[in-house]
PDB file of N, CA and C in Angstrom:
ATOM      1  N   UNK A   1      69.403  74.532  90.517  1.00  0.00           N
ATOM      2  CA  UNK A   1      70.602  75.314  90.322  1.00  0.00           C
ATOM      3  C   UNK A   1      71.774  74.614  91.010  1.00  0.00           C
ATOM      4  N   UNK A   2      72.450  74.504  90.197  1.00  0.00           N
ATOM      5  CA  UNK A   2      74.331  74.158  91.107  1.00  0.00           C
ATOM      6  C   UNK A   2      74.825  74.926  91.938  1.00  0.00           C
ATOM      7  N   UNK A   3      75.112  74.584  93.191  1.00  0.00           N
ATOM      8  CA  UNK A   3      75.487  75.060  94.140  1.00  0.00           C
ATOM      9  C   UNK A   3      76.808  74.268  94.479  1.00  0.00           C
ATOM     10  N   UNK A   4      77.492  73.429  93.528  1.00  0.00           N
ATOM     11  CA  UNK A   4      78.253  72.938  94.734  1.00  0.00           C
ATOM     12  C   UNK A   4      79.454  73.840  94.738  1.00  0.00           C
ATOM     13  N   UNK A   5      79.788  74.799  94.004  1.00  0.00           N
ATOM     14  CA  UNK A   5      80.597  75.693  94.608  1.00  0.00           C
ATOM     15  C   UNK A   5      80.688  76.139  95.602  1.00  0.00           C
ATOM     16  N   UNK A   6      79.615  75.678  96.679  1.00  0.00           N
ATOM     17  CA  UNK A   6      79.556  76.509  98.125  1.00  0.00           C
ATOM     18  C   UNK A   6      80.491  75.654  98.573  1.00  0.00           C
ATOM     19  N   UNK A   7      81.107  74.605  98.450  1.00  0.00           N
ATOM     20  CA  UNK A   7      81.950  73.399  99.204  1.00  0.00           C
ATOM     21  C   UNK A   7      83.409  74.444  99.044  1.00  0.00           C
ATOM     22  N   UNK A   8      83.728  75.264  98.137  1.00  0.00           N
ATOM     23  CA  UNK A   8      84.979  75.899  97.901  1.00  0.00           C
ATOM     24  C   UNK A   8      84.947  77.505  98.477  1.00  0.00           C
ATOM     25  N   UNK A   9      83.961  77.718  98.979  1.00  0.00           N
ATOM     26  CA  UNK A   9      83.865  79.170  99.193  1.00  0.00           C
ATOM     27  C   UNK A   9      84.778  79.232 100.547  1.00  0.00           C
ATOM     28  N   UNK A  10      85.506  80.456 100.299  1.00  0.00           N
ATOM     29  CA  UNK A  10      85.965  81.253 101.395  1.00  0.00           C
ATOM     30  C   UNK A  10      85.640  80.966 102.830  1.00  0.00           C
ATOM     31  N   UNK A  11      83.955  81.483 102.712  1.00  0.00           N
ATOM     32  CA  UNK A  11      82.943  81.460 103.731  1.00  0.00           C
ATOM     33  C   UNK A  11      82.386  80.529 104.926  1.00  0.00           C
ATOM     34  N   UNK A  12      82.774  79.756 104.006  1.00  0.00           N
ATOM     35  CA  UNK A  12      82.809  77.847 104.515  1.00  0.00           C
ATOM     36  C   UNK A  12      83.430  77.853 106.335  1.00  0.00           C
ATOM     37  N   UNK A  13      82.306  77.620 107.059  1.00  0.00           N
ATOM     38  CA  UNK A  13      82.963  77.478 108.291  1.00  0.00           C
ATOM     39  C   UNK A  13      82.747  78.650 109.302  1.00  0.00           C
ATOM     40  N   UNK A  14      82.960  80.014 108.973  1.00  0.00           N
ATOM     41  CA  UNK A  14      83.108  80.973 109.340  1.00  0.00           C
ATOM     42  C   UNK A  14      81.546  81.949 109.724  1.00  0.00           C
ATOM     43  N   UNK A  15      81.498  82.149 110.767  1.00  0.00           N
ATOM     44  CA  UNK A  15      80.298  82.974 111.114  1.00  0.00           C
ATOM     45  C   UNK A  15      79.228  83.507 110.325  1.00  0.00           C
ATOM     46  N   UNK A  16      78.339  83.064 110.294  1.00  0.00           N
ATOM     47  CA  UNK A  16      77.665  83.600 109.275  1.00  0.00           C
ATOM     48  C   UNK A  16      77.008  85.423 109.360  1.00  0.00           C
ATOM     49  N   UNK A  17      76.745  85.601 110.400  1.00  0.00           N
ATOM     50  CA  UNK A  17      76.918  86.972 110.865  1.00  0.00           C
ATOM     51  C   UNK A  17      77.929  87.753 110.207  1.00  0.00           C
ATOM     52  N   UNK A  18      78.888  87.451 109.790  1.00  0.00           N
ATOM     53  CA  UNK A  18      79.719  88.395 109.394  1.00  0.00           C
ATOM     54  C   UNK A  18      79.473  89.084 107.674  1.00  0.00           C
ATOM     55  N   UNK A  19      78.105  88.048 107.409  1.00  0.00           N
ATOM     56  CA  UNK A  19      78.303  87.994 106.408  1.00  0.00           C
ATOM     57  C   UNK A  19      76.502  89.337 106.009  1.00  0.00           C
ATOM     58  N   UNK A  20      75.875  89.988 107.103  1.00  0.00           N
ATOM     59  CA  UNK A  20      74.750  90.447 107.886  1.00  0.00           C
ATOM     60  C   UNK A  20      75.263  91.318 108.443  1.00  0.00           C
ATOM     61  N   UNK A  21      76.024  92.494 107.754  1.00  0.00           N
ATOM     62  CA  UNK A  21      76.114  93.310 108.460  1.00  0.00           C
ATOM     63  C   UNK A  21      74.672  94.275 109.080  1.00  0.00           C
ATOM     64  N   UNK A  22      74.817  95.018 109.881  1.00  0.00           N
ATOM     65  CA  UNK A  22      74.031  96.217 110.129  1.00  0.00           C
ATOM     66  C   UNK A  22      74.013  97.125 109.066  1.00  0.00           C
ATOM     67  N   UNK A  23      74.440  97.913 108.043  1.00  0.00           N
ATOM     68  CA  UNK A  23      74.862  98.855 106.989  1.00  0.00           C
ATOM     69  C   UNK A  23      75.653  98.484 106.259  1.00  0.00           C
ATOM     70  N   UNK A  24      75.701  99.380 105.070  1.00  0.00           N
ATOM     71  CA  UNK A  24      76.492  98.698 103.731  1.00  0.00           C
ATOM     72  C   UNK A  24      78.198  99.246 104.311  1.00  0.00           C
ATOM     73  N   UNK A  25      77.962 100.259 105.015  1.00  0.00           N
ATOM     74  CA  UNK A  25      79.295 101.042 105.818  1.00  0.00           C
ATOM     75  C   UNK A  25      80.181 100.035 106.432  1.00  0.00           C
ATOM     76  N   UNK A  26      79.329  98.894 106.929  1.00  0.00           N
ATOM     77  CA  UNK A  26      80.270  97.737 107.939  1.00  0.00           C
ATOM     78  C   UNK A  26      80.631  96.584 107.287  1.00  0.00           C
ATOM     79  N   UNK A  27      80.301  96.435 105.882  1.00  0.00           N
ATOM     80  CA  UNK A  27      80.550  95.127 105.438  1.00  0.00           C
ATOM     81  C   UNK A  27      82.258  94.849 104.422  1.00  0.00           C
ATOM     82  N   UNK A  28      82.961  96.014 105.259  1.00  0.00           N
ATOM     83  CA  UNK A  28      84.440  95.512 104.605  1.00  0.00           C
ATOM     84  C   UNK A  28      84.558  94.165 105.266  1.00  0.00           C
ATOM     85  N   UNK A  29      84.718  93.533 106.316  1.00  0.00           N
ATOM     86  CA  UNK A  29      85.187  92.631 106.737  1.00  0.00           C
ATOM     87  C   UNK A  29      84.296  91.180 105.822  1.00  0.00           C
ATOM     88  N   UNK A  30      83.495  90.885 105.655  1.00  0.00           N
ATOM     89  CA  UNK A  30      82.632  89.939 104.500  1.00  0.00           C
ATOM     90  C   UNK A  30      83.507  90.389 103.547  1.00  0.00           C
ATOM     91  N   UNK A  31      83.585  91.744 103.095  1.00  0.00           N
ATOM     92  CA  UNK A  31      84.098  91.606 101.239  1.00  0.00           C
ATOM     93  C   UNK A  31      85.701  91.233 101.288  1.00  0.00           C
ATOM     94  N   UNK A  32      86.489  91.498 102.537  1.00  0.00           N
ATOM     95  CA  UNK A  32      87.805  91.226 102.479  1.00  0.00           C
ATOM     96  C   UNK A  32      87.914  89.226 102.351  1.00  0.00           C
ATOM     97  N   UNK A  33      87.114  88.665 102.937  1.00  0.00           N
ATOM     98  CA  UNK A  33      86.573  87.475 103.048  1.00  0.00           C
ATOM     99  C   UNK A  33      86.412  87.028 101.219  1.00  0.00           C
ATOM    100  N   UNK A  34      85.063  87.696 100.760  1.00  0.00           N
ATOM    101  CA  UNK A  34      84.900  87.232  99.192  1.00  0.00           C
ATOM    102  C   UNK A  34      86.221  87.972  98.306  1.00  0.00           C
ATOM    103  N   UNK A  35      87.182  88.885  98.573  1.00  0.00           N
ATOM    104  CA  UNK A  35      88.303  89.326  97.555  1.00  0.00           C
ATOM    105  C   UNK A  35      88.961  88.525  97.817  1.00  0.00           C
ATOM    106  N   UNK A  36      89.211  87.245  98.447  1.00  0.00           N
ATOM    107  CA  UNK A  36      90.454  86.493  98.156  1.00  0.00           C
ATOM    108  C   UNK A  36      89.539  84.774  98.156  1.00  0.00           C
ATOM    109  N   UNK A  37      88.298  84.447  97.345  1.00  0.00           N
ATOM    110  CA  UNK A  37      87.589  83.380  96.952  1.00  0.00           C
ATOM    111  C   UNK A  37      87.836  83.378  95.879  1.00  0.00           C
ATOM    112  N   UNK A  38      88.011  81.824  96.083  1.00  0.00           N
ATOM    113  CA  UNK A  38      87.941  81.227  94.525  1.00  0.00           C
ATOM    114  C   UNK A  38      86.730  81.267  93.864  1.00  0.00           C
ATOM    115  N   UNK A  39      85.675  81.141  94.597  1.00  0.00           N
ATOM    116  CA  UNK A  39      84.276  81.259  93.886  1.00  0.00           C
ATOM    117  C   UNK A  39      83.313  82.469  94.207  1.00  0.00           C
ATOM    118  N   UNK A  40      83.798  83.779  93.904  1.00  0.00           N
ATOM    119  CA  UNK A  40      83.037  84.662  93.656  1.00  0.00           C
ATOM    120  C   UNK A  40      82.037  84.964  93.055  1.00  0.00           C
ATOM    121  N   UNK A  41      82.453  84.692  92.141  1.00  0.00           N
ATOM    122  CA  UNK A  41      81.680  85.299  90.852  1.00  0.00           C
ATOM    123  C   UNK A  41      79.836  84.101  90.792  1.00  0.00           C
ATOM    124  N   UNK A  42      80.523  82.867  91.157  1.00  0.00           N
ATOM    125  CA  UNK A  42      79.141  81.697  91.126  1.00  0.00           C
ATOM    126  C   UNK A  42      78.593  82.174  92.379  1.00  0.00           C
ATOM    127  N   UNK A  43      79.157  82.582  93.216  1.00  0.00           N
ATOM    128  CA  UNK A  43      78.691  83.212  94.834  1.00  0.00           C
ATOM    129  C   UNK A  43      77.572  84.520  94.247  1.00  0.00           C
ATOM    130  N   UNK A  44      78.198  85.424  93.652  1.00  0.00           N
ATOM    131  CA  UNK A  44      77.724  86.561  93.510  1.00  0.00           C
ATOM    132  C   UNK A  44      76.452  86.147  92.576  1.00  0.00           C
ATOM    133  N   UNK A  45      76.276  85.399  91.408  1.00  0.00           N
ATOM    134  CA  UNK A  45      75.253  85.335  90.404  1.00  0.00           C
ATOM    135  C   UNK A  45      74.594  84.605  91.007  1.00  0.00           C
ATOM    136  N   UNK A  46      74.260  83.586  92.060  1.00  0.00           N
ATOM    137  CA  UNK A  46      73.086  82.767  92.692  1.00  0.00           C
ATOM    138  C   UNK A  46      72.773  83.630  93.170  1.00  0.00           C
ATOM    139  N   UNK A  47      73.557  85.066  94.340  1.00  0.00           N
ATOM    140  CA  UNK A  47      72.658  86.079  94.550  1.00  0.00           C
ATOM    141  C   UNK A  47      71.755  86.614  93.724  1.00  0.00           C
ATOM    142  N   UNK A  48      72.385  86.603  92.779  1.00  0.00           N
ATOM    143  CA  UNK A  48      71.217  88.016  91.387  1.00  0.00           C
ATOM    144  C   UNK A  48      70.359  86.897  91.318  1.00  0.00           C
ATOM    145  N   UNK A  49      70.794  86.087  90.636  1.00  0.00           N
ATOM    146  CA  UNK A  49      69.646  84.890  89.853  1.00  0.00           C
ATOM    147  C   UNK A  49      68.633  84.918  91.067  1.00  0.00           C
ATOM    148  N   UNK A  50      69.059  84.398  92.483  1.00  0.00           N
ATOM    149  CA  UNK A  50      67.666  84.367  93.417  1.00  0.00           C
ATOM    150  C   UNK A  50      67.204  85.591  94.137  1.00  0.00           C
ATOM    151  N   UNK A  51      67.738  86.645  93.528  1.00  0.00           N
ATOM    152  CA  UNK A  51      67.542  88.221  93.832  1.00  0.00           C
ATOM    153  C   UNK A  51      67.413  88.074  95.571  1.00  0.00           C
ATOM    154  N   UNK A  52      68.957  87.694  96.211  1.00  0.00           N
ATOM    155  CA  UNK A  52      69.177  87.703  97.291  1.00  0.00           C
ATOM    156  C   UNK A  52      68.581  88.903  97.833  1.00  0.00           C
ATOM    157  N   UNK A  53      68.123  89.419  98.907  1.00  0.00           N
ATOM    158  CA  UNK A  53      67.919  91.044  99.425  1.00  0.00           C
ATOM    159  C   UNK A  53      68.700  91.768 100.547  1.00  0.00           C
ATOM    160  N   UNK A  54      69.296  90.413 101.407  1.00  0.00           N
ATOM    161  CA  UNK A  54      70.545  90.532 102.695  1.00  0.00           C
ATOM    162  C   UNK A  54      71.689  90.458 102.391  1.00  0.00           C
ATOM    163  N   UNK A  55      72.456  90.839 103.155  1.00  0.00           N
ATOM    164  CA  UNK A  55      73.549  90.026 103.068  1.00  0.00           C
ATOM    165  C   UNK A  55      74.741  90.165 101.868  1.00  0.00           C
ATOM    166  N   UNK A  56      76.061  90.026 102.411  1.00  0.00           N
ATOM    167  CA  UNK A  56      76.929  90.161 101.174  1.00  0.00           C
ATOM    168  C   UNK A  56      77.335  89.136 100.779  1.00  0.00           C
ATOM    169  N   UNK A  57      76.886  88.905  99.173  1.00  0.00           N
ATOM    170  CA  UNK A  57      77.133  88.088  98.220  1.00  0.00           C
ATOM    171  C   UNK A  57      78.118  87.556  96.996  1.00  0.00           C
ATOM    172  N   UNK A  58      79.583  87.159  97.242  1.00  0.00           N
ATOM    173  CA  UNK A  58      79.861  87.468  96.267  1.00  0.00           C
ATOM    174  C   UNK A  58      80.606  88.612  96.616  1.00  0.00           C
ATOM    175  N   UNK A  59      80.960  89.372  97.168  1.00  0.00           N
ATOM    176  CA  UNK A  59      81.458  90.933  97.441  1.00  0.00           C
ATOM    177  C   UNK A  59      80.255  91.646  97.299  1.00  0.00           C
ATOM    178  N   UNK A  60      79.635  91.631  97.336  1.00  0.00           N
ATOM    179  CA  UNK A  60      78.543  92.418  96.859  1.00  0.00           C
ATOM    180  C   UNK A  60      77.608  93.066  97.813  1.00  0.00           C
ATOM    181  N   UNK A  61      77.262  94.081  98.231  1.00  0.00           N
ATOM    182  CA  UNK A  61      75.875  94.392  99.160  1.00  0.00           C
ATOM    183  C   UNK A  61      74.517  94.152  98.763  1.00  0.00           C
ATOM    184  N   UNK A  62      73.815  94.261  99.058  1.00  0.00           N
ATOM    185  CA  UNK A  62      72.170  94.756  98.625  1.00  0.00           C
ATOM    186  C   UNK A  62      72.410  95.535  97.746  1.00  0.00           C
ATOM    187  N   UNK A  63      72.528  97.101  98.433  1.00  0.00           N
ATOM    188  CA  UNK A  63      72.853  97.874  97.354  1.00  0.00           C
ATOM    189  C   UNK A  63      73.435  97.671  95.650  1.00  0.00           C
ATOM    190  N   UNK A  64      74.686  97.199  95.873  1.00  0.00           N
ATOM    191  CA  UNK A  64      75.473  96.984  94.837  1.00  0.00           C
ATOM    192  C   UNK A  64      74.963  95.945  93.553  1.00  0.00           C
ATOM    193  N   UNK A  65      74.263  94.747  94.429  1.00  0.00           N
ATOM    194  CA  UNK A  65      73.760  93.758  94.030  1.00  0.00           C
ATOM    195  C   UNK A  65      72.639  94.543  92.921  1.00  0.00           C
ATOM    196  N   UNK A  66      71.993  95.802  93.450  1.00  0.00           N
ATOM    197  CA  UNK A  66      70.888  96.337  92.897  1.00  0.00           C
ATOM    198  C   UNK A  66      70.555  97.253  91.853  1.00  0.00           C
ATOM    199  N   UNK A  67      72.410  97.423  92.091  1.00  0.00           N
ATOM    200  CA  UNK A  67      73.418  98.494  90.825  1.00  0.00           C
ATOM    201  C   UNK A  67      73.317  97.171  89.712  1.00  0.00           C
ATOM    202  N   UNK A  68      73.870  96.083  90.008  1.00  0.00           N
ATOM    203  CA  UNK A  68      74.345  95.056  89.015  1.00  0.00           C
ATOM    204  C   UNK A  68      73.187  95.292  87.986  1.00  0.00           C
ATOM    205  N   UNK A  69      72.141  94.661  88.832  1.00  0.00           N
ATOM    206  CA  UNK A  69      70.554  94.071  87.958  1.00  0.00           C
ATOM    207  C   UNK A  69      70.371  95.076  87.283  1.00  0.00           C
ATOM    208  N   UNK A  70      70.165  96.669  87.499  1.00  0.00           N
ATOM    209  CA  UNK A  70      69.695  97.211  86.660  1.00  0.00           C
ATOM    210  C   UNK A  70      70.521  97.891  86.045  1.00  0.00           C
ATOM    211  N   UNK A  71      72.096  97.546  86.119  1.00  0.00           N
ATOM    212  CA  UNK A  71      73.055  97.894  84.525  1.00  0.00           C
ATOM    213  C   UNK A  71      72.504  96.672  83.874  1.00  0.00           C
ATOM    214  N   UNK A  72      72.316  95.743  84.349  1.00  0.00           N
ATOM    215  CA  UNK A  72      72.313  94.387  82.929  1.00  0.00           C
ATOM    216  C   UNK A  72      70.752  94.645  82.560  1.00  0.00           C
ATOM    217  N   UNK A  73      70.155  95.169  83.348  1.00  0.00           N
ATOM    218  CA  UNK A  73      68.575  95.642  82.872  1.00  0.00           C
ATOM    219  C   UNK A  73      68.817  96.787  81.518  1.00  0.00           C
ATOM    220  N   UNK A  74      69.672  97.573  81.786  1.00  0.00           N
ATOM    221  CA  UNK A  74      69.822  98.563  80.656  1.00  0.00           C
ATOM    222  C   UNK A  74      70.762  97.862  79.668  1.00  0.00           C
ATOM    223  N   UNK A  75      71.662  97.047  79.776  1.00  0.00           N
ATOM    224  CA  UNK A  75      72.229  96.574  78.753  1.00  0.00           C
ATOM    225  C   UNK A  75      71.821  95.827  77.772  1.00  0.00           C
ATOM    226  N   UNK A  76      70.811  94.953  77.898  1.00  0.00           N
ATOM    227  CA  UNK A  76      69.796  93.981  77.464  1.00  0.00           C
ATOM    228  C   UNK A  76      69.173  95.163  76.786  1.00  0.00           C
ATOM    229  N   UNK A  77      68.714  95.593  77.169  1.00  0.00           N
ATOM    230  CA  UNK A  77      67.317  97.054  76.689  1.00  0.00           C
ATOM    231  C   UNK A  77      68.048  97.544  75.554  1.00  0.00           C
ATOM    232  N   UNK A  78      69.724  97.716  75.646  1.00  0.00           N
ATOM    233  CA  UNK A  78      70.279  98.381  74.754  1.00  0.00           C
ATOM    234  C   UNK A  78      70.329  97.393  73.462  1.00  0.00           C
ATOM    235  N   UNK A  79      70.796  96.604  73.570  1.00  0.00           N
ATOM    236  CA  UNK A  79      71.271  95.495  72.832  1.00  0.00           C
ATOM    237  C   UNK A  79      69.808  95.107  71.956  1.00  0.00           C
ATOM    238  N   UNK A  80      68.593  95.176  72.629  1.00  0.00           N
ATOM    239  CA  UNK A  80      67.581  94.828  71.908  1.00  0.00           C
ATOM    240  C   UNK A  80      67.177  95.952  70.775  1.00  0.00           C
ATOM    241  N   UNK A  81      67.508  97.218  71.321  1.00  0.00           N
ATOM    242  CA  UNK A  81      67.497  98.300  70.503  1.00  0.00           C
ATOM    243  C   UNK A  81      68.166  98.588  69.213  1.00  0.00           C
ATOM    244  N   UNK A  82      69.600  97.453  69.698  1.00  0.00           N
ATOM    245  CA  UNK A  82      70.186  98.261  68.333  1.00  0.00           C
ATOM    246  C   UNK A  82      70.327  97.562  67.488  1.00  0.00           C
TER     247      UNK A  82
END
């Protein structure tokens, strides 16, 4: 997989802890970090693709990350249906 978008990320440099919060409650400071990256979106899909489980990805929590997979789980499902 291509990664070299990590050379442009936001993140680059910066604590990685911040990126580990304790709760999905504490991780504004990471997503204020990924809302102003140029590479979000390739940030966020190496999460899904390697079904990250920590950590915010992309803007993304665990949680959220877990919303993504299973809308595109139902969208696929739909699409095959119709």
């Amino acid at each position: 997989m291509d990664t070299s978008w990590e050379k442009s990320a936001a993140c680059k440099g910066l604590d990685p802890r911040i990126f580990y919060p304790p709760g999905e409650e504490d991780a504004a400071p990471a997503k204020a970090v990924c809302d102003v990256c140029a590479v979000r979106i390739p940030c966020l899909e190496h999460a899904l693709s390697r079904r990250e489980k920590d950590g915010v990805w992309g803007g993304a929590t665990e949680k959220e990350r877990r919303r993504i997979v299973r809308q595109r789980r139902r969208e696929r499902s739909q699409q095959k249906s119709a």
